[in-house]
Protein backbone atom coordinates (compact mmCIF):
# COMPACT_ATOMS: atom_id res chain seq x y z
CA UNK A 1 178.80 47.46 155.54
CA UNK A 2 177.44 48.67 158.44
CA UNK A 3 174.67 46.76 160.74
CA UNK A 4 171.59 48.30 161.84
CA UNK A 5 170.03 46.73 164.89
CA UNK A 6 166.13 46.48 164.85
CA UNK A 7 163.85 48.66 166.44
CA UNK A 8 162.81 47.47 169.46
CA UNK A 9 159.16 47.04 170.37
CA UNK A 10 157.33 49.77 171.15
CA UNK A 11 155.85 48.02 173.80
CA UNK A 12 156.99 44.86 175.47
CA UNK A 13 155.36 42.67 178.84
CA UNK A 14 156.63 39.61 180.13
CA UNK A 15 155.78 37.46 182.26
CA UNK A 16 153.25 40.16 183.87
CA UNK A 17 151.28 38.16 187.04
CA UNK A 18 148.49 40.32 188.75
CA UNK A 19 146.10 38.82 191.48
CA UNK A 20 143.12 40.09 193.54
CA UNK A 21 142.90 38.29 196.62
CA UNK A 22 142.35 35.26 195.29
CA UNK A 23 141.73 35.85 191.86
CA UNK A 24 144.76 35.81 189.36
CA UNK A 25 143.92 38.42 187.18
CA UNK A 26 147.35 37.88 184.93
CA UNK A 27 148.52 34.78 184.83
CA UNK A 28 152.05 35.33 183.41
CA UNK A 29 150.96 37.54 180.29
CA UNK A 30 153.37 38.33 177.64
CA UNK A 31 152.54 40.86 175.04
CA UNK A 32 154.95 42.45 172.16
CA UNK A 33 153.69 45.74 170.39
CA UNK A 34 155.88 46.39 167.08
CA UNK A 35 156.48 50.20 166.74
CA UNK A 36 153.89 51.53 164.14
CA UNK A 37 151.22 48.86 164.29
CA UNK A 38 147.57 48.92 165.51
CA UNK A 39 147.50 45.46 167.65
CA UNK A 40 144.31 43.84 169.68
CA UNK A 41 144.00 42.62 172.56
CA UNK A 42 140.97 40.52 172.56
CA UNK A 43 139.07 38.57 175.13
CA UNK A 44 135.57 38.12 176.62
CA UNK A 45 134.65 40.30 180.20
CA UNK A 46 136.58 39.81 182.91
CA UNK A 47 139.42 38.06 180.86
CA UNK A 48 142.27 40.07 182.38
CA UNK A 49 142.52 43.09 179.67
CA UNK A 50 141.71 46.04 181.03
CA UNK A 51 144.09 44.75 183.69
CA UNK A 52 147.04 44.43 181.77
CA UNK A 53 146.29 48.05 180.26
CA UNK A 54 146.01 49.31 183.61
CA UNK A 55 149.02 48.23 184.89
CA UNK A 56 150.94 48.86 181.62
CA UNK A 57 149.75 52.81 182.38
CA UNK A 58 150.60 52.87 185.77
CA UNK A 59 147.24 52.80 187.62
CA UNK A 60 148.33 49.00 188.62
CA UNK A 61 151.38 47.73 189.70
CA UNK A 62 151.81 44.04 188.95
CA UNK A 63 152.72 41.22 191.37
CA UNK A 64 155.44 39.86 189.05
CA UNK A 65 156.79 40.76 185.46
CA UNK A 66 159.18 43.35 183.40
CA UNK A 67 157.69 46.09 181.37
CA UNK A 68 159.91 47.78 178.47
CA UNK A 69 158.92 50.95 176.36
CA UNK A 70 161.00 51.34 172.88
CA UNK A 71 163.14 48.75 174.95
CA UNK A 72 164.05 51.16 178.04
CA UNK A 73 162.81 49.14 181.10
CA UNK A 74 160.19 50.99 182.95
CA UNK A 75 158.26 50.77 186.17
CA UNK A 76 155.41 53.00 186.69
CA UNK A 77 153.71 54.04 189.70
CA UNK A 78 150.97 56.69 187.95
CA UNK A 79 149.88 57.71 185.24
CA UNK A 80 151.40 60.54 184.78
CA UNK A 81 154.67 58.59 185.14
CA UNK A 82 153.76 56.36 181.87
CA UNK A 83 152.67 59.77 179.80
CA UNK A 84 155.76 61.71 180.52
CA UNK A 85 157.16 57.96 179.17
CA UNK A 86 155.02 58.43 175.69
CA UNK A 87 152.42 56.12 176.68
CA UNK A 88 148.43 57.35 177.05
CA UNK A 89 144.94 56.04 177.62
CA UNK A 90 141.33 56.07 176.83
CA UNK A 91 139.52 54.96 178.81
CA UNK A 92 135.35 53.32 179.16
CA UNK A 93 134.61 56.49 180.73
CA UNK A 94 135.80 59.90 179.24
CA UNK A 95 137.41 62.33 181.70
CA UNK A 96 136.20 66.12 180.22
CA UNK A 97 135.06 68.94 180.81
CA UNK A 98 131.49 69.81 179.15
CA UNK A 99 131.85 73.31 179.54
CA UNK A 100 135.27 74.02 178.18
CA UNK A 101 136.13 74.51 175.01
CA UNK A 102 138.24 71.33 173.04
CA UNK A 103 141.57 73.39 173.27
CA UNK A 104 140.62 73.85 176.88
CA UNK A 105 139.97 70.31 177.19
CA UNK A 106 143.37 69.46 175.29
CA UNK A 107 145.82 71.26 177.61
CA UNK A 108 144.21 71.03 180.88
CA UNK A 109 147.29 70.44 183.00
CA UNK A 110 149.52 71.03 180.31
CA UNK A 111 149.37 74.62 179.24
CA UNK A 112 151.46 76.72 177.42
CA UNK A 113 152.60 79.73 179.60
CA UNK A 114 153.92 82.83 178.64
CA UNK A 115 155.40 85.36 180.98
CA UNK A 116 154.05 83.22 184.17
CA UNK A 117 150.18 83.68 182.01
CA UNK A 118 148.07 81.19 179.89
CA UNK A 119 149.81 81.53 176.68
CA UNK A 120 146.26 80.74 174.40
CA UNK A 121 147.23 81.77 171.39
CA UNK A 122 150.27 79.07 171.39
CA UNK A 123 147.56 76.88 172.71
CA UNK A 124 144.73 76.92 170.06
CA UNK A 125 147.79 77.10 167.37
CA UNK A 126 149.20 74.09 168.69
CA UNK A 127 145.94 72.14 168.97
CA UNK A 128 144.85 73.08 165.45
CA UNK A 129 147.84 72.05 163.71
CA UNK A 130 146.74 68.69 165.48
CA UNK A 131 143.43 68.72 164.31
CA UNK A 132 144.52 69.37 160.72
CA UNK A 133 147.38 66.90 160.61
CA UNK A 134 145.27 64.05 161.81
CA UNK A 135 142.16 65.04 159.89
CA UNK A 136 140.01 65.06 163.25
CA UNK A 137 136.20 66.23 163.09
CA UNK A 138 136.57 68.63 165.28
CA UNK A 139 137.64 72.76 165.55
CA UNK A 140 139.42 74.37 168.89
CA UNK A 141 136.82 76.50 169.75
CA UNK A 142 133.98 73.54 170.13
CA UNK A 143 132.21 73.49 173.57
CA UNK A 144 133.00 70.18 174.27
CA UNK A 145 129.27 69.57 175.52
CA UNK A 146 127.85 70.60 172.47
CA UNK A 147 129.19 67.72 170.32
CA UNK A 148 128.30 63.95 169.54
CA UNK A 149 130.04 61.06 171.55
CA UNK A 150 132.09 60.10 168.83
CA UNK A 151 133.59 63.34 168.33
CA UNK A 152 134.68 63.73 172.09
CA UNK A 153 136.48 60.71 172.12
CA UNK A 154 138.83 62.49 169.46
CA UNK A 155 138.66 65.18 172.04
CA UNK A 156 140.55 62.07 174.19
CA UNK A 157 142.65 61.04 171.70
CA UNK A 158 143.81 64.40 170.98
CA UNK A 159 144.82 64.97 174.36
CA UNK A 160 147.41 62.50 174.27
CA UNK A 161 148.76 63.39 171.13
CA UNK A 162 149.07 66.93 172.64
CA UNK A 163 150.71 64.95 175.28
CA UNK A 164 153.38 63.45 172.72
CA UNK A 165 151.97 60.15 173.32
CA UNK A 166 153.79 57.24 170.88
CA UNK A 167 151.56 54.50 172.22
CA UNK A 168 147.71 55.03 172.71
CA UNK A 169 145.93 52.50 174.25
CA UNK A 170 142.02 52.74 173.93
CA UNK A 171 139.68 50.27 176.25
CA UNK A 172 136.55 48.95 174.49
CA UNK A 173 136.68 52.52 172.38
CA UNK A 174 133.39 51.88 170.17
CA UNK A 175 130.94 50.77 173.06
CA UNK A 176 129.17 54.08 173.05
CA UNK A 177 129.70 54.42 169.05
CA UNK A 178 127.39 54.47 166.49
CA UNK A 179 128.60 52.21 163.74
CA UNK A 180 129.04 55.05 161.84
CA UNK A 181 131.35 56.52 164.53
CA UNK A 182 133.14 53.20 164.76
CA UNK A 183 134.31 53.90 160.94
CA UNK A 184 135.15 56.96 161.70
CA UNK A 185 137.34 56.02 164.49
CA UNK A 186 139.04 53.09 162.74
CA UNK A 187 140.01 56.21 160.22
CA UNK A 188 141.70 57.87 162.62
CA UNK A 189 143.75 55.10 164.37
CA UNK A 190 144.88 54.18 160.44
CA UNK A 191 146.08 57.66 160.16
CA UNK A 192 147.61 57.50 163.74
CA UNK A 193 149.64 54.14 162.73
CA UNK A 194 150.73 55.39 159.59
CA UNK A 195 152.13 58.31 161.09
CA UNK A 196 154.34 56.22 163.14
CA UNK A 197 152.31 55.57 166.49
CA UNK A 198 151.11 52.46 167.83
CA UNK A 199 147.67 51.52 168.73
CA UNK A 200 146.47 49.14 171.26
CA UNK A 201 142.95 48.33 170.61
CA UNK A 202 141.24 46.45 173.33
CA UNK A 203 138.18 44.95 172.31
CA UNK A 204 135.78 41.72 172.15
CA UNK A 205 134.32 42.60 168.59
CA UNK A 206 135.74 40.10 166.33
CA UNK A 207 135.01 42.68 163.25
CA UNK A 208 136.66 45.24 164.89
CA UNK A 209 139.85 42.85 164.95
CA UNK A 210 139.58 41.64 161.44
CA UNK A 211 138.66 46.12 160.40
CA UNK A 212 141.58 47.35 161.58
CA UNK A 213 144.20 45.37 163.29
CA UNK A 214 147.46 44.39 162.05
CA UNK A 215 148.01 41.90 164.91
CA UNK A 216 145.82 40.23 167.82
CA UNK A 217 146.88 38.79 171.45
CA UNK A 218 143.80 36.96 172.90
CA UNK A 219 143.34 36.45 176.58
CA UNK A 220 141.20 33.92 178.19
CA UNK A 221 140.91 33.81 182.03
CA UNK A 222 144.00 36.14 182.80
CA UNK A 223 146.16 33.96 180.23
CA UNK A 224 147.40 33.90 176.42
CA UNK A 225 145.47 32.11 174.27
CA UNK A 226 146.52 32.87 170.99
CA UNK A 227 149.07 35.61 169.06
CA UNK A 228 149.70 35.98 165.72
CA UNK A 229 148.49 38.06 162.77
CA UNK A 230 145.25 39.09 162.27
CA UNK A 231 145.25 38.87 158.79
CA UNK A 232 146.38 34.64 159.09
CA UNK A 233 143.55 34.26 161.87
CA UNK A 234 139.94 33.25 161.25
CA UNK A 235 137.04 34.91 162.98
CA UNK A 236 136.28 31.07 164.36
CA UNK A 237 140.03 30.38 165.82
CA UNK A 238 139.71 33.98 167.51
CA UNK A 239 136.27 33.34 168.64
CA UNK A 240 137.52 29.60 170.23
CA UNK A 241 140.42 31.06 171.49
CA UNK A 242 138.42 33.55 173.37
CA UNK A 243 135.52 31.64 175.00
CA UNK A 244 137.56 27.79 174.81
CA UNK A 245 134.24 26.36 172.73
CA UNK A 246 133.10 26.56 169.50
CA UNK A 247 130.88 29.26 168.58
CA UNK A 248 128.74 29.74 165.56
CA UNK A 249 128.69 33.18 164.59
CA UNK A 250 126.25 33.39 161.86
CA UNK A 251 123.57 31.58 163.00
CA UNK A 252 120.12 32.17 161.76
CA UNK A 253 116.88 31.21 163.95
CA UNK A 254 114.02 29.47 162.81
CA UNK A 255 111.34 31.51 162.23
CA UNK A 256 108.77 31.91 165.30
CA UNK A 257 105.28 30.58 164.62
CA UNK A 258 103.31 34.04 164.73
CA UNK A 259 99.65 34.48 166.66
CA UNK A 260 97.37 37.18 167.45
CA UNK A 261 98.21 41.16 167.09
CA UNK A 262 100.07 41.82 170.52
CA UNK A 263 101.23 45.44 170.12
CA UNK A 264 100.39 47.68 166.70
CA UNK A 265 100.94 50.86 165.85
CA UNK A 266 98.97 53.15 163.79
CA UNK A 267 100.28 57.18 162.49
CA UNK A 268 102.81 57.99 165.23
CA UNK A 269 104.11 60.81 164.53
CA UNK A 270 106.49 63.32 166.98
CA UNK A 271 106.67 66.87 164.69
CA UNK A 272 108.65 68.69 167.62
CA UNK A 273 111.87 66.90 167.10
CA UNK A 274 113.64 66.58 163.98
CA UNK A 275 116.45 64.33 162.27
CA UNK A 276 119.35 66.03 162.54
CA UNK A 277 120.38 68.26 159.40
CA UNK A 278 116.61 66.75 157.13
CA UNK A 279 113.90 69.00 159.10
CA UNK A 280 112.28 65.72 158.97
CA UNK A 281 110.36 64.73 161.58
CA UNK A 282 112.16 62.33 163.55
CA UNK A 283 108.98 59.97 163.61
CA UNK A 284 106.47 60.38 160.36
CA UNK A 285 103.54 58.64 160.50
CA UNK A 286 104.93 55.05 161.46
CA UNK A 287 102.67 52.05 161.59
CA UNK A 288 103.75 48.39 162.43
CA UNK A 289 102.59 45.34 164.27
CA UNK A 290 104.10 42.97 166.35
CA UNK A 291 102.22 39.65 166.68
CA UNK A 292 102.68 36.82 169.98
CA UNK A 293 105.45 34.60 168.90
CA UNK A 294 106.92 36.62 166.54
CA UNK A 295 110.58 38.85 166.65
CA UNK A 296 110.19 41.97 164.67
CA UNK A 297 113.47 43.80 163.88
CA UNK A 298 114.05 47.59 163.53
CA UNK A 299 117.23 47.72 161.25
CA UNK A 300 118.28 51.31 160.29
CA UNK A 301 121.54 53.41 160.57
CA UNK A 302 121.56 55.28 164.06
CA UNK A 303 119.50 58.55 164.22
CA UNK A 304 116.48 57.72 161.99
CA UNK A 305 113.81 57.22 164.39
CA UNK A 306 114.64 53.97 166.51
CA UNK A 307 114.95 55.48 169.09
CA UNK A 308 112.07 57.63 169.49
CA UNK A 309 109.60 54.97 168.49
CA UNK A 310 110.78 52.91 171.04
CA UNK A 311 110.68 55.46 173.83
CA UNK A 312 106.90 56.85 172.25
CA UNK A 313 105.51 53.25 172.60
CA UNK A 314 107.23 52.88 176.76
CA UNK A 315 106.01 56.12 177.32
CA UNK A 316 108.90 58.27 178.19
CA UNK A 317 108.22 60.20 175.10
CA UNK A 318 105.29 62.05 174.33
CA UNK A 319 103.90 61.74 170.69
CA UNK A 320 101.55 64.63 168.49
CA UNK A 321 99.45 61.84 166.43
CA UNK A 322 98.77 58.38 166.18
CA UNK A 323 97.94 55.30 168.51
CA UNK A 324 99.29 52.87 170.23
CA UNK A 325 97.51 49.35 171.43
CA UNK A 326 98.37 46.39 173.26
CA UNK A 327 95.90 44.03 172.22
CA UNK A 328 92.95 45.41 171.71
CA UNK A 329 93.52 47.73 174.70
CA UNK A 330 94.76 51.75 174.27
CA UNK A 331 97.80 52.54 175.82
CA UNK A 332 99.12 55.63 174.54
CA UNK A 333 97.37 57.96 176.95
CA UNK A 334 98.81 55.50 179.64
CA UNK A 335 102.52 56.57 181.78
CA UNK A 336 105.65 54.76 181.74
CA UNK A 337 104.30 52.57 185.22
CA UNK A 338 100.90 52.21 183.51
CA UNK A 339 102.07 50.72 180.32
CA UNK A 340 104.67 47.95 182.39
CA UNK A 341 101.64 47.22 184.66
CA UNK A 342 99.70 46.73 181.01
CA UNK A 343 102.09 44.19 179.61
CA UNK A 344 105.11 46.27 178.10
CA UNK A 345 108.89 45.17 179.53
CA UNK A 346 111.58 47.66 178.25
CA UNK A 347 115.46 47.09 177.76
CA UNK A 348 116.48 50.65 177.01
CA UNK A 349 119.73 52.03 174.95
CA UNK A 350 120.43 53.85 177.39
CA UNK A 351 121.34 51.35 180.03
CA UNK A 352 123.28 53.66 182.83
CA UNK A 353 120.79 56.28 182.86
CA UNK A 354 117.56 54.80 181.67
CA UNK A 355 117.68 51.39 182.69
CA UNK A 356 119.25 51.07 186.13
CA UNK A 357 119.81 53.03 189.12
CA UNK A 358 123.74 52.92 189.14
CA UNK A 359 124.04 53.97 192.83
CA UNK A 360 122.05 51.39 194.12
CA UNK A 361 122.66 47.80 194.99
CA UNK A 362 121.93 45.15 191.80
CA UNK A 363 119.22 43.22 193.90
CA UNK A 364 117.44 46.44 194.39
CA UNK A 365 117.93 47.07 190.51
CA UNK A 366 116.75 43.40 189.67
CA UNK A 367 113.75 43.62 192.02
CA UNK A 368 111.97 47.20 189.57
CA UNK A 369 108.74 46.53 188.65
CA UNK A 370 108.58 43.30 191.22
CA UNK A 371 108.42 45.51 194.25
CA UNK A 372 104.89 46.01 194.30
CA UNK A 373 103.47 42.28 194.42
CA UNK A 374 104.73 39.07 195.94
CA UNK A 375 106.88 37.49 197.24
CA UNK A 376 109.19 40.55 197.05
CA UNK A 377 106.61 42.50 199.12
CA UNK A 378 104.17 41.00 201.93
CA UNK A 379 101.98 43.55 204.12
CA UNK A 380 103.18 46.59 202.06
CA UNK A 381 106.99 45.81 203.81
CA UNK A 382 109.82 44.89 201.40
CA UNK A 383 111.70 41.51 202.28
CA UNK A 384 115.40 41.35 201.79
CA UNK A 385 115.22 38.38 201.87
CA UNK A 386 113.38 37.51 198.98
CA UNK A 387 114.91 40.40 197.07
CA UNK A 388 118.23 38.99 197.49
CA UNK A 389 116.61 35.21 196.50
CA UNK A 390 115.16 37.07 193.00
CA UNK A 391 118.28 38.73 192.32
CA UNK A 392 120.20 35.58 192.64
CA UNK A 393 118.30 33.44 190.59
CA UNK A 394 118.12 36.24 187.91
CA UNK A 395 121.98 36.45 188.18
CA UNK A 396 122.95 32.32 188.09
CA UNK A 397 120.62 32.24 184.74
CA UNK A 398 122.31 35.27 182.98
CA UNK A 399 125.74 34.44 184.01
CA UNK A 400 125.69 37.74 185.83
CA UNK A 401 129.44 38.78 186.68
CA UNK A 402 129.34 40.35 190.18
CA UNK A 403 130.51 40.18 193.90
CA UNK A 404 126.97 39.75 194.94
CA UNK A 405 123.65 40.74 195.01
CA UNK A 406 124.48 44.06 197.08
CA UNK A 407 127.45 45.36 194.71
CA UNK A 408 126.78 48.74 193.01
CA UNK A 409 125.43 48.38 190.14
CA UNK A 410 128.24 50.60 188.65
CA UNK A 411 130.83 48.04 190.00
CA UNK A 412 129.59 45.59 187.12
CA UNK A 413 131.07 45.98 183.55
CA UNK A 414 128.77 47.12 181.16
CA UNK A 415 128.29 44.11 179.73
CA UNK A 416 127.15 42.26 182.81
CA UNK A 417 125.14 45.08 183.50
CA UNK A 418 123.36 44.68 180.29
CA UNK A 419 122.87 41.16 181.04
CA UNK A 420 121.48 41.93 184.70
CA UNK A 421 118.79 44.61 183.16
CA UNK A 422 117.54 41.90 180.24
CA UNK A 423 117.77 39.28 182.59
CA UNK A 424 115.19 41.76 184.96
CA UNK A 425 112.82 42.72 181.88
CA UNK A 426 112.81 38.93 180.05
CA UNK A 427 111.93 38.04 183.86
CA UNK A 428 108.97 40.35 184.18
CA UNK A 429 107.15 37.76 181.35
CA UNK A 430 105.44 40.52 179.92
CA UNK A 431 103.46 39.77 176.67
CA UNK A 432 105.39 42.63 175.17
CA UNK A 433 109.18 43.03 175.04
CA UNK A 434 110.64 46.36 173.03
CA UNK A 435 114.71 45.46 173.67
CA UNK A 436 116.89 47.70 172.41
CA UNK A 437 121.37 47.11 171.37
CA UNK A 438 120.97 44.12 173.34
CA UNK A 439 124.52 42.58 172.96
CA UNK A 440 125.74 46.13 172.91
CA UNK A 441 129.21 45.60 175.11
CA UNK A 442 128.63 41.92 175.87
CA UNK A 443 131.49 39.66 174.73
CA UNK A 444 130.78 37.27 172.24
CA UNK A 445 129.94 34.08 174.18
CA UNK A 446 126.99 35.63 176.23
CA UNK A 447 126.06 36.86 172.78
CA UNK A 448 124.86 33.73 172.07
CA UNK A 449 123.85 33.07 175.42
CA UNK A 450 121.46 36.54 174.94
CA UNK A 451 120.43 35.92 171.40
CA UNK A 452 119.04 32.27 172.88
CA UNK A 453 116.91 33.44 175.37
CA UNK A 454 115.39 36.21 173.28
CA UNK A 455 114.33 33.39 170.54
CA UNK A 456 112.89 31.25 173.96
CA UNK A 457 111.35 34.35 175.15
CA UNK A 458 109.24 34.34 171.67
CA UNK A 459 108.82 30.98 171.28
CA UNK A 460 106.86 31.30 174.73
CA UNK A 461 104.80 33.50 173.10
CA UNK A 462 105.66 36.80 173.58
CA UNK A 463 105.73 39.56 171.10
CA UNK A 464 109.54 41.10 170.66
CA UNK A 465 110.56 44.52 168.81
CA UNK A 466 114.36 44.75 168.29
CA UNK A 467 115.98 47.38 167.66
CA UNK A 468 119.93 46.77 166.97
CA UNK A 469 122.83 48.64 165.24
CA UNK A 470 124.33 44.90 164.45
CA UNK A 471 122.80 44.18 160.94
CA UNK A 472 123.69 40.34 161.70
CA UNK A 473 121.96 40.37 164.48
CA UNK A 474 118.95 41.35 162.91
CA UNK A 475 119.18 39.17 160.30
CA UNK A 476 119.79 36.14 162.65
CA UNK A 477 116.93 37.09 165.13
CA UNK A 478 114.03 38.61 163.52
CA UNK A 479 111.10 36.87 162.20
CA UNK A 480 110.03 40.18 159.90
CA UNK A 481 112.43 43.17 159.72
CA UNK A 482 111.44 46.61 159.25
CA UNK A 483 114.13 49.47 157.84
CA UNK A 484 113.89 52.55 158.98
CA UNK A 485 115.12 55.92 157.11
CA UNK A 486 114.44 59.56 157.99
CA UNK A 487 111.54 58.65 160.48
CA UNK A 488 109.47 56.33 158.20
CA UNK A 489 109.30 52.89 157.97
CA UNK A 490 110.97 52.17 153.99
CA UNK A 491 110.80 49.19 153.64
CA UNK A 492 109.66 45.45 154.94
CA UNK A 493 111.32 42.14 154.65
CA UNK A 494 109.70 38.44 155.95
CA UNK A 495 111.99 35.40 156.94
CA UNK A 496 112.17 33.43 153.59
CA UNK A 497 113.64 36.79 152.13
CA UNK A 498 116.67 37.17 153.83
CA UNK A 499 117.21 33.72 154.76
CA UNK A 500 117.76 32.94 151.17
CA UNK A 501 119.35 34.74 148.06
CA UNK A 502 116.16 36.40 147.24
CA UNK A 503 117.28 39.70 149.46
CA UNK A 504 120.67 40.08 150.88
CA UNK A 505 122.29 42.14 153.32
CA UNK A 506 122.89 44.36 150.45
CA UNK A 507 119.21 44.86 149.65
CA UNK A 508 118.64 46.19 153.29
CA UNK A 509 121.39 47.95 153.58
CA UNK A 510 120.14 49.53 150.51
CA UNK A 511 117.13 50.34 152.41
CA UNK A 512 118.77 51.56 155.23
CA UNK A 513 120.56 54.40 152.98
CA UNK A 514 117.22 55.61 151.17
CA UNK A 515 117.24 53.87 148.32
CA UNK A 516 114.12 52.55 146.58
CA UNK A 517 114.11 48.57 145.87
């Protein structure tokens, strides 16, 4: 009878150390990767993950530790190094080419030559038969430009299967995806594990754990917390494991104690832009009302309107009908500086390109829309001094992660950057706060540090319109919730509703796909 030895790990670290000056990154991190499985690594920001990735690719080399690949000891000093070793990497930020074409994009730096020339027919033949195998949305002659987020990070992942990549490793993949999108993805990293790669998922998204991983490694301040099977692990064990306190992850909030009209909204319609494949207009005569004391929430599946009737009401876009008041007071013929100076405070979406200057220092970000009064400004001269003071005491309340108040503002993660901007806006104490995919890339304990001050924030008295991709985080914040579909408002449920069996989630999610109740 003959004896056949197991197949080694795909991937294997041990004992893996890794300090900045006097931070220790890794603190002695073992991780095993079976062959074939998608695992997690989970743990809140700045929990030593993206670390351990880096230096398992080669852009780090670690103080201390062994690395083995389909049990071949390795030791890489690029990136290149670990692909030509079957290993590849998404990263936060893609690395393409907008211009190009996908099968451009695909074998940049690894083309097909024939006769000393660009060989493109082997090219787009090879990339197709990639598309097709691995059912990707997506056809070689796409300008890569042209298409949705979600789609060009299957532009990345494609790349390294061109590559021959066995192991992919993707960083915090859904952070710019849709929830739709995030589906979409988890499809294709199924497909990719049943195929025979391996998949490690880096994440903070308990749901995205429990969706699609077979196994989980949680770090917690550059160490292991917990391993095991997903499947034998509850969301509260991972969510201990990753913050070292209890969490509860369902919480509802009492309801607010509503006052006087603060911000309504009467026939706004934008005709010039429409939803995507309806010829609808992407905002159709919308009305609503937000009252002092009160959380309205904007629940809808991404690209029905949120958006836009957030940015109509700021002022950075401009609207064909309706009206827009802040109290009693007209605002809509009013500019973006106008309406803050009114009483509006804005956490965009869009928080690299909207909602901070990512070039510039994070006191100078934390000090917009303070520059122009005291104490940050005496005799029309700024004063560093009390810029740096404000961005300090914004930072120490938030739990802002950064070297200082004069790091780049791109230094930070994203999520600390998210916490930096709401931190700014919820500062501002303007009567009227429109926050949009607030916990959007936060780990889960400032989650409930966020969702906190957003209840205290109304229970001060200010008006609040959320708009949020996380269903449950509707549910758990808003005093009223409004579901939006094709650029109307459909449908309208109060806090007794879904607080009790009267409407579930099922009811709005219902409403969020059309259908009548």
């Amino acid at each position: 009878m003959t004896r056949h030895s197991p197949e080694p790990p795909a991937v294997e670290l041990r004992g893996i150390v890794k300090r900045f000056g006097a931070l220790l990154a890794n603190d002695h991190v073992d991780l095993t990767v079976a062959a074939g499985e998608i695992h997690a690594l989970m743990g809140e920001n700045g929990a030593g993950k993206s670390t351990l990735m880096s230096i398992l690719y080669g852009l780090l080399r670690p103080d201390e530790g062994d690395i083995e690949v389909a049990g071949r000891a390795v030791s890489f000093g690029s990136a290149a190094q670990a692909i030509a070793a079957g290993i590849g990497m998404v990263q936060q930020g893609f690395a393409l080419f907008d211009s190009l074409s996908v099968v451009d994009n695909v074998i940049y730096g690894a083309e097909p030559t024939r006769r000393g020339l660009l060989d493109r027919r082997t090219a787009r033949t090879a990339v197709a038969e990639l598309i097709e195998r691995h059912q990707l949305r997506l056809r070689p002659g796409d300008r890569v430009g042209d298409l949705p987020v979600g789609v060009r990070q299957q532009v990345e992942i494609l790349k390294l299967l061109y590559r021959r990549a066995r192991v992919l490793v993707l960083d915090e993949p859904t952070a710019v995806l849709t929830p739709a999108e995030t589906d979409r993805l988890f499809a294709v990293l199924r497909d990719l594990a049943a195929d025979g790669h391996t998949v490690l998922l880096v994440t903070h998204k308990l749901h995205e754990v429990e969706a699609v991983s077979d196994n989980v490694t949680v770090l917690r301040d550059g160490k292991v917390t917990m391993r095991g099977p997903t499947a034998a692990t509850g969301r509260a064990e991972l969510a201990t494991a990753m913050t070292g306190r209890e969490i509860d992850l369902d919480r509802v909030y009492p309801a607010g104690r509503p006052g006087a009209e603060a911000l309504s909204v009467h026939g706004l319609t934008i005709s010039g832009r429409t939803i995507h494949g309806t010829g609808r207009p992407v905002l159709d005569d919308v009305s609503l009302s937000v009252r002092t004391g009160e959380i309205v929430g904007i629940a809808g599946v991404a690209g029905n309107g949120q958006t836009e009737l957030v940015a109509a009401i700021a002022g950075l876009l401009p609207v064909d009908a309706g009206s827009i008041l802040l109290g009693e007071r007209e605002i809509g013929g009013l500019g973006v500086r106008e309406r803050r100076s009114a009483g509006i405070a804005h956490v965009p979406e869009d928080r690299t390109d909207v909602g901070a200057a990512p070039v510039a220092r994070l006191a100078d970000n934390l000090a917009v829309g303070f520059h122009r009064m005291p104490p940050l400004l005496r005799r029309g001269l700024l004063r560093p001094a009390a810029i740096r003071e404000h961005a300090e005491r914004i930072v120490e309340r938030f739990g802002v992660r950064a070297s200082g108040p004069a790091a780049p503002m791109r230094t930070l993660s994203g999520g600390n950057q998210q916490k930096a901007i709401l931190g700014r806006e919820l500062a501002h104490e303007a009567p009227v706060l429109l926050v949009e995919q607030p916990t959007r890339g936060v780990d889960i304990g400032a989650v409930v540090g966020i969702h906190t001050e957003l209840v205290a924030h109304r229970d001060a008295g200010h008006a609040v319109l959320l708009v949020s991709a996380e269903l449950s985080e509707v549910l758990g914040l808003a005093d009223r919730i409004l579901v939006m579909f094709e650029g109307k408002v459909v449908a309208e449920f109060a806090k007794g509703q879904f607080t009790n069996d009267e409407v579930t989630v099922d009811a709005v999610g219902l409403a969020m796909a059309g259908v009548a109740l």
